[in-house]
C-alpha atoms as a PDB file:
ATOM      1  CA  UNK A   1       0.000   0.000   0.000  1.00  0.00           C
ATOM      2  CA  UNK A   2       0.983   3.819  -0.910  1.00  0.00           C
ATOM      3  CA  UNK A   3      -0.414   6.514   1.135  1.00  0.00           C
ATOM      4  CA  UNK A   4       0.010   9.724   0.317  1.00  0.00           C
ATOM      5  CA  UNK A   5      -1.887  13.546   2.006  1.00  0.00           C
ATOM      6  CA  UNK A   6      -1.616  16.806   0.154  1.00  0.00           C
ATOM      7  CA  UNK A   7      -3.220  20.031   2.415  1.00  0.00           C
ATOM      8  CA  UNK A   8      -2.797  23.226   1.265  1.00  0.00           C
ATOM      9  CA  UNK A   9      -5.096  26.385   2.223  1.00  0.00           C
ATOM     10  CA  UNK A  10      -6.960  25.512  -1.228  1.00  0.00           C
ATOM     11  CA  UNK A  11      -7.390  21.501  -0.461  1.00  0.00           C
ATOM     12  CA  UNK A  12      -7.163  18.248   1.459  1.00  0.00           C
ATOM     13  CA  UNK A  13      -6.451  15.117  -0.140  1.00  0.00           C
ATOM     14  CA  UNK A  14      -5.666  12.208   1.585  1.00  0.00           C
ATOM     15  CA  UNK A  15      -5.486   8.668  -0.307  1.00  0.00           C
ATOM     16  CA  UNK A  16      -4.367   5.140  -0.080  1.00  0.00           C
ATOM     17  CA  UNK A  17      -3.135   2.950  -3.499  1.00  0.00           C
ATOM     18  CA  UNK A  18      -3.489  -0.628  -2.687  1.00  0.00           C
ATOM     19  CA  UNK A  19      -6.197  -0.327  -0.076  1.00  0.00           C
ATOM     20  CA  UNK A  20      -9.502  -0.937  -1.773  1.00  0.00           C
ATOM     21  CA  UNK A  21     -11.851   1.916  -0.179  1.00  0.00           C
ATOM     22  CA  UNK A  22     -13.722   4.205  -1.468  1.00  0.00           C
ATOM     23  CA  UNK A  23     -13.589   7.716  -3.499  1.00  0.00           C
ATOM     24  CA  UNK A  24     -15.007  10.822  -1.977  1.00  0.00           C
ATOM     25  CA  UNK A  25     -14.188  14.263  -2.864  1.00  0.00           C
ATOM     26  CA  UNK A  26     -16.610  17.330  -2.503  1.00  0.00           C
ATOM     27  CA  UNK A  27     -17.313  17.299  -6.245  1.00  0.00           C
ATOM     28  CA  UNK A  28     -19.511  14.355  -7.184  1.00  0.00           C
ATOM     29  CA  UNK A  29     -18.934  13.879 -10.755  1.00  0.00           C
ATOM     30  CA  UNK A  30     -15.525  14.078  -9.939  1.00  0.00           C
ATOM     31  CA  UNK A  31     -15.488  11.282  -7.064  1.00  0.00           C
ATOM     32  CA  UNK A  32     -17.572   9.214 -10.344  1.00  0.00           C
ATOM     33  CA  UNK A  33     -14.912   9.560 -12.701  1.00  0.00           C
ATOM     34  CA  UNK A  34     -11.808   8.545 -10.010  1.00  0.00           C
ATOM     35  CA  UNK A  35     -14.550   5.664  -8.809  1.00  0.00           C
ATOM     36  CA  UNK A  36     -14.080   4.422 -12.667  1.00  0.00           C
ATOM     37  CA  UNK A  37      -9.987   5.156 -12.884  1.00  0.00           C
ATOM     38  CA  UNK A  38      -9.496   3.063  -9.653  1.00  0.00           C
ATOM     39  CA  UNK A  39     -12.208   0.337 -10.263  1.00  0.00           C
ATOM     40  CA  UNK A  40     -10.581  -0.417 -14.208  1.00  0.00           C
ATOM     41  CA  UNK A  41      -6.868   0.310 -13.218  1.00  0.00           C
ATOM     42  CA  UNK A  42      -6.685  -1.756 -10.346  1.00  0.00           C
ATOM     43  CA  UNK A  43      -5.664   0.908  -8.104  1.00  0.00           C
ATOM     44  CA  UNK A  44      -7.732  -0.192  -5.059  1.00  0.00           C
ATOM     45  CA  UNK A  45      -7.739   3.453  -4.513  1.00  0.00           C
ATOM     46  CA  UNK A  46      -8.792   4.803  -1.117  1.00  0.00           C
ATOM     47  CA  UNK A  47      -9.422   8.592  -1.454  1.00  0.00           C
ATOM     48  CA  UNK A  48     -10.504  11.579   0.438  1.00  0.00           C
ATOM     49  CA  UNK A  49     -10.510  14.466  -0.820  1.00  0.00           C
ATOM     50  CA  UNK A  50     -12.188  18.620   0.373  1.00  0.00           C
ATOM     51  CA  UNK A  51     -11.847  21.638  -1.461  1.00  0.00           C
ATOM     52  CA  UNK A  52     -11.200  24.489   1.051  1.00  0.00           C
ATOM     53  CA  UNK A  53     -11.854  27.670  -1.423  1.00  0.00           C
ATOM     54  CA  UNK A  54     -14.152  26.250  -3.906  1.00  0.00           C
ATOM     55  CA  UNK A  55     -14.600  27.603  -7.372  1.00  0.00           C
ATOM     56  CA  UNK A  56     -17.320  26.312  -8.198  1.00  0.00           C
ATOM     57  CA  UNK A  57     -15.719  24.374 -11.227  1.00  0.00           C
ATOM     58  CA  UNK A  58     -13.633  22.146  -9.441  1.00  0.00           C
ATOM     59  CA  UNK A  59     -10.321  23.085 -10.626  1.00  0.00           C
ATOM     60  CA  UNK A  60      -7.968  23.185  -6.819  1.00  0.00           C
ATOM     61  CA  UNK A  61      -9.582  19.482  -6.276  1.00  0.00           C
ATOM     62  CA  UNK A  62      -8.770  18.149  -9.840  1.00  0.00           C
ATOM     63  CA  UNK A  63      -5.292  19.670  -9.878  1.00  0.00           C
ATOM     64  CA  UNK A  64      -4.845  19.174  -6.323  1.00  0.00           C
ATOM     65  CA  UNK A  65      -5.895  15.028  -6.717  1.00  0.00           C
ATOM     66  CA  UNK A  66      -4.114  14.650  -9.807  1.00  0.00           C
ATOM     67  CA  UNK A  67      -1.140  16.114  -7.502  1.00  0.00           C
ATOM     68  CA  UNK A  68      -1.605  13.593  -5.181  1.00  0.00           C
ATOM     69  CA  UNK A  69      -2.580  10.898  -6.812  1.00  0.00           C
ATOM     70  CA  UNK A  70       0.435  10.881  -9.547  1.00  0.00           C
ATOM     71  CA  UNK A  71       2.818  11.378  -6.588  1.00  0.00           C
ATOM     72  CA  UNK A  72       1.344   7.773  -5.037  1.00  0.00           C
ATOM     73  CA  UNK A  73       1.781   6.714  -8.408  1.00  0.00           C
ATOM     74  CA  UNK A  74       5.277   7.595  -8.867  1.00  0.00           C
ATOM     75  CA  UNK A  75       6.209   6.118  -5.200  1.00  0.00           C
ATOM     76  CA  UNK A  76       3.950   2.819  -5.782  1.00  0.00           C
ATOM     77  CA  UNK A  77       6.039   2.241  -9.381  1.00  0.00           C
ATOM     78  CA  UNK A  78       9.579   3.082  -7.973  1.00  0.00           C
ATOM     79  CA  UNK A  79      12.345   2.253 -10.027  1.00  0.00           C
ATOM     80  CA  UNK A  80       9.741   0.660 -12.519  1.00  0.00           C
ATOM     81  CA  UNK A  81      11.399  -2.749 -12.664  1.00  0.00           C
ATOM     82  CA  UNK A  82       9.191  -5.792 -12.967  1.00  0.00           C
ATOM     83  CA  UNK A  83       6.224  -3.863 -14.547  1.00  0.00           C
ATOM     84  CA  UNK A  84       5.406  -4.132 -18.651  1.00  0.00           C
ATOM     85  CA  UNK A  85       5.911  -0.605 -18.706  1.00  0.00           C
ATOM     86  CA  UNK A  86       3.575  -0.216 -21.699  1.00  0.00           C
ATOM     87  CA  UNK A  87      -0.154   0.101 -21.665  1.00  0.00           C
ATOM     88  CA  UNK A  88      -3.013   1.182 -24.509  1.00  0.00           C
ATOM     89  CA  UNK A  89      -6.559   0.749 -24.678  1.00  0.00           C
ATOM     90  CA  UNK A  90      -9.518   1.615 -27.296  1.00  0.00           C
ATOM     91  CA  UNK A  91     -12.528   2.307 -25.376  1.00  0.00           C
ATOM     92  CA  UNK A  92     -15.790   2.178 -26.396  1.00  0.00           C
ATOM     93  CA  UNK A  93     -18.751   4.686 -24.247  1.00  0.00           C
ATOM     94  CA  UNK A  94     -21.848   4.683 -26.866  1.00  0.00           C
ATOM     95  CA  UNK A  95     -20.601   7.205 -29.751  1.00  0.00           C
ATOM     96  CA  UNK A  96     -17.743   8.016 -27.935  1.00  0.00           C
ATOM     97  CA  UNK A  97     -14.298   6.391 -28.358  1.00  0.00           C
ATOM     98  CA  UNK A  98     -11.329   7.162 -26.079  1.00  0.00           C
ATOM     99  CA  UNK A  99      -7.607   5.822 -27.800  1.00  0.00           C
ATOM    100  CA  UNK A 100      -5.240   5.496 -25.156  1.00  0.00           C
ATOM    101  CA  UNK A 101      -1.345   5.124 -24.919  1.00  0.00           C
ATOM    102  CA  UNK A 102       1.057   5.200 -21.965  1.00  0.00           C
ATOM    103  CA  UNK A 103       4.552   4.360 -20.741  1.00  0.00           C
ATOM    104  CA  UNK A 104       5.327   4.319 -17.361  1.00  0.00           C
ATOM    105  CA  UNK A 105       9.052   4.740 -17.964  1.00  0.00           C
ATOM    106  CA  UNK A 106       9.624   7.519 -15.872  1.00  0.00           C
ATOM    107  CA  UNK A 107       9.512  10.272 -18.916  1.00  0.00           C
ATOM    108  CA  UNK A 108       6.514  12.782 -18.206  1.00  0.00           C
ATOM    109  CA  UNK A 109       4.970  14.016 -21.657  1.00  0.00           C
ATOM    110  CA  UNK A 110       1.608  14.162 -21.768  1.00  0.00           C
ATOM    111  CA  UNK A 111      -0.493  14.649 -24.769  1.00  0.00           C
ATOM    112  CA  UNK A 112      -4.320  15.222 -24.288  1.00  0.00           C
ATOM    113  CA  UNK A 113      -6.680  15.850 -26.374  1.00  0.00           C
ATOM    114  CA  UNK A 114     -10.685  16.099 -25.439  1.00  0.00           C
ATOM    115  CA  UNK A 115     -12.808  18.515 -27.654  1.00  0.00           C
ATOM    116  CA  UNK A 116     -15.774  18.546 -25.174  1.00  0.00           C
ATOM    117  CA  UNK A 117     -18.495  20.780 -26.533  1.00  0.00           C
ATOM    118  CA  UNK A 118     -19.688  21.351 -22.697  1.00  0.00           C
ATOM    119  CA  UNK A 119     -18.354  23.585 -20.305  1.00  0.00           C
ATOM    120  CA  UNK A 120     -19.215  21.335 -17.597  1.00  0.00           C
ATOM    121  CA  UNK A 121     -20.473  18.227 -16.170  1.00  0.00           C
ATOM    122  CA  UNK A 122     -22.287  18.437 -12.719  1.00  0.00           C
ATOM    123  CA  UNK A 123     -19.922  21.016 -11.072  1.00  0.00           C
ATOM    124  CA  UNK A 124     -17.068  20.191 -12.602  1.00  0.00           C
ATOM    125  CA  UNK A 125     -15.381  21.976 -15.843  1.00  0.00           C
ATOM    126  CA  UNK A 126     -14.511  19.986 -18.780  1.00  0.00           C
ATOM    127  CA  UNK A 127     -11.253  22.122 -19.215  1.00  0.00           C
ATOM    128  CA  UNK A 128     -10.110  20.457 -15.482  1.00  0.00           C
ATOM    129  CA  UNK A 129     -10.599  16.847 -16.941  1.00  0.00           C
ATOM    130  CA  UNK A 130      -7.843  18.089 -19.315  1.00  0.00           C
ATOM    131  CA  UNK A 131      -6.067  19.443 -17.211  1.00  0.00           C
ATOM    132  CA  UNK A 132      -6.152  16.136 -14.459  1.00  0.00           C
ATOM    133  CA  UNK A 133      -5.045  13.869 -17.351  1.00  0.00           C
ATOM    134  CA  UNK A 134      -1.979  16.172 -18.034  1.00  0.00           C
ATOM    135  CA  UNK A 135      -0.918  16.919 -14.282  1.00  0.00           C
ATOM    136  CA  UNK A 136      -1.145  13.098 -13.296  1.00  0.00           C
ATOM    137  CA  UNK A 137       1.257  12.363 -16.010  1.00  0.00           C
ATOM    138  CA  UNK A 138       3.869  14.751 -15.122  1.00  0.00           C
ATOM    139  CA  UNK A 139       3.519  13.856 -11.240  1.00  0.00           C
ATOM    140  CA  UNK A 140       3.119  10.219 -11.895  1.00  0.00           C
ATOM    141  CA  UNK A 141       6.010  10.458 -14.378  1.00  0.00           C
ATOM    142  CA  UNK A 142       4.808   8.811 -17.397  1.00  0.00           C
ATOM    143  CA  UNK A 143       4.000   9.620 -21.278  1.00  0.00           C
ATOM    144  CA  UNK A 144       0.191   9.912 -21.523  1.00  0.00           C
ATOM    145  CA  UNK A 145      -1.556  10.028 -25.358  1.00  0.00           C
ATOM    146  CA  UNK A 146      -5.404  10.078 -24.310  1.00  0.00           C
ATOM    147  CA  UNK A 147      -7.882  11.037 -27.559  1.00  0.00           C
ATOM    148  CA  UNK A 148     -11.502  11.014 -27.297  1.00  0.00           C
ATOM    149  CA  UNK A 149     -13.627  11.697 -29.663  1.00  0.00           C
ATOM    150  CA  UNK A 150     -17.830  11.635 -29.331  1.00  0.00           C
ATOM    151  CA  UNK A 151     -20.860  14.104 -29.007  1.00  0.00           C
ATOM    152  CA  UNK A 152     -21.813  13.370 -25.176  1.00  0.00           C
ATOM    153  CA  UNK A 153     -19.707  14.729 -22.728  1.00  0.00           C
ATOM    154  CA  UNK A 154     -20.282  12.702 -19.835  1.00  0.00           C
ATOM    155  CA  UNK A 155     -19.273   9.787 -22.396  1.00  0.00           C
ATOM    156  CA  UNK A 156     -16.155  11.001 -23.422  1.00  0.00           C
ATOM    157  CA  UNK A 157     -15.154  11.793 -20.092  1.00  0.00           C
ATOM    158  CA  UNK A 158     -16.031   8.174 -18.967  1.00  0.00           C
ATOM    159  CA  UNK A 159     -14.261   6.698 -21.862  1.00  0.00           C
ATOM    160  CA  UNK A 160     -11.087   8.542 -20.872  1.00  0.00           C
ATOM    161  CA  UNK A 161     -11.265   7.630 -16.931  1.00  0.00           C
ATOM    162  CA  UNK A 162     -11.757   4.182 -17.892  1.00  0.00           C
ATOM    163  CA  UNK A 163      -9.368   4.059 -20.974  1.00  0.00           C
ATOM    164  CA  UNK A 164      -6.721   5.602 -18.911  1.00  0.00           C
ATOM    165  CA  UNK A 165      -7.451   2.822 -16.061  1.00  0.00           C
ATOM    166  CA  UNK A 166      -7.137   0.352 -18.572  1.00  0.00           C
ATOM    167  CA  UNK A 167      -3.920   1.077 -19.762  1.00  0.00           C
ATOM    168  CA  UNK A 168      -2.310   1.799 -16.434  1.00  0.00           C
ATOM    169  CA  UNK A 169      -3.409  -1.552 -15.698  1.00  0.00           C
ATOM    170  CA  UNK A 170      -1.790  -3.395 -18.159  1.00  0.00           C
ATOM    171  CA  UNK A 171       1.679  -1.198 -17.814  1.00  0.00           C
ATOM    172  CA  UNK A 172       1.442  -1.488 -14.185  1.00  0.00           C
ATOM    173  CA  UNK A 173       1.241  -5.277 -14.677  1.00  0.00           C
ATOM    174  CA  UNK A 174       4.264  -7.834 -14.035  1.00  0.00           C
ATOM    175  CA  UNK A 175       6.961  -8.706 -16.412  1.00  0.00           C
ATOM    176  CA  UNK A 176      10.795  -9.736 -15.711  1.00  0.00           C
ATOM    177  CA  UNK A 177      13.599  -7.372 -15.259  1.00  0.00           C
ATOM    178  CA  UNK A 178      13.581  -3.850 -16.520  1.00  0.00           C
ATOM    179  CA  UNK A 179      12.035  -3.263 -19.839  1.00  0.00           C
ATOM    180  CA  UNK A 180      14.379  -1.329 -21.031  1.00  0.00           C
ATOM    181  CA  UNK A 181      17.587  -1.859 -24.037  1.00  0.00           C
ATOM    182  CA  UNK A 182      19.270   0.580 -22.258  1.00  0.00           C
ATOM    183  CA  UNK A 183      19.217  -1.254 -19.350  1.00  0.00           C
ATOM    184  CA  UNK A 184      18.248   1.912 -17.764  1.00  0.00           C
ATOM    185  CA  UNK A 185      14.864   3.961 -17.843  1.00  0.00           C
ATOM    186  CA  UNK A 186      14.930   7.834 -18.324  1.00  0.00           C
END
């Protein structure tokens, strides 16, 4: 298990990798996107999470989790040896399709692209689900390519929470050694 707390006068976030408990944050259709990342990434994610100085977009508790949770990330994944290292996913949500590519090598670069036509969903701004994709990969130190393409916001965001959870999964799972030519990673 990983345990990492962020508090800052905008948030509180304090979360558990490993542990299997449940997602709460003070923006609900925030806490139902992380519910999906967790549940299809295996993350057994344990999260609480309070935005201090609310917006009213959500933007402190999507950067501030994304903070947090990348960080656990990072520390869970260590030197990255034993893991596949690479993970994609196509994913399906209705007319929405989320293409998803990672590498957990250590090298942040993420590369995000989600046209929502909405400015929000429930309380939280579209623009901060691009912006949560992006920070996780540079905390969490891996490349991130995450396209979605649909109509329905609350589809493509879906598609990308579970795409992403996907693909983490499969990079995050087992292999032998260091996957790496170099013999090295970064």
């Amino acid at each position: 298990m990983t345990r990492f707390e962020r508090i800052t006068k905008e948030t509180r976030v304090a979360l558990t990798l490993g542990a299997g408990g449940a997602v709460a944050t003070s923006v609900p259709m925030l806490t139902h996107f992380l519910d999906q990342l967790s549940l299809y990434g295996g993350l057994g994610l344990d999260l609480e999470a309070v935005d201090l100085m609310p917006l009213g977009d959500g933007h402190h508790l999507a950067e501030d989790v994304a903070i947090a949770l990348g960080r656990a990330l990072d520390q869970a994944l260590g030197g990255r040896e034993g893991r596949a290292r690479y993970g994609q996913r196509l994913l399906p949500m209705d007319e929405a399709l989320a293409t998803v590519a990672l590498d957990i090598g250590g090298r942040p670069y993420p590369v995000v692209d989600l046209p929502f036509r909405a400015e929000a969903l429930g309380g939280l701004a579209t623009e901060n689900i691009t912006h949560f994709f992006r920070t996780l990969a540079l905390e969490a130190r891996f490349t991130l390519h995450l396209k979605v393409t649909g109509e329905n916001a609350h589809h493509m965001a879906e598609a990308a929470f579970k795409g992403v959870g996907l693909a983490l999964r499969e990079a995050m799972g087992e292999a032998e050694g260091l996957r790496s030519t170099k013999g090295v990673l970064r």
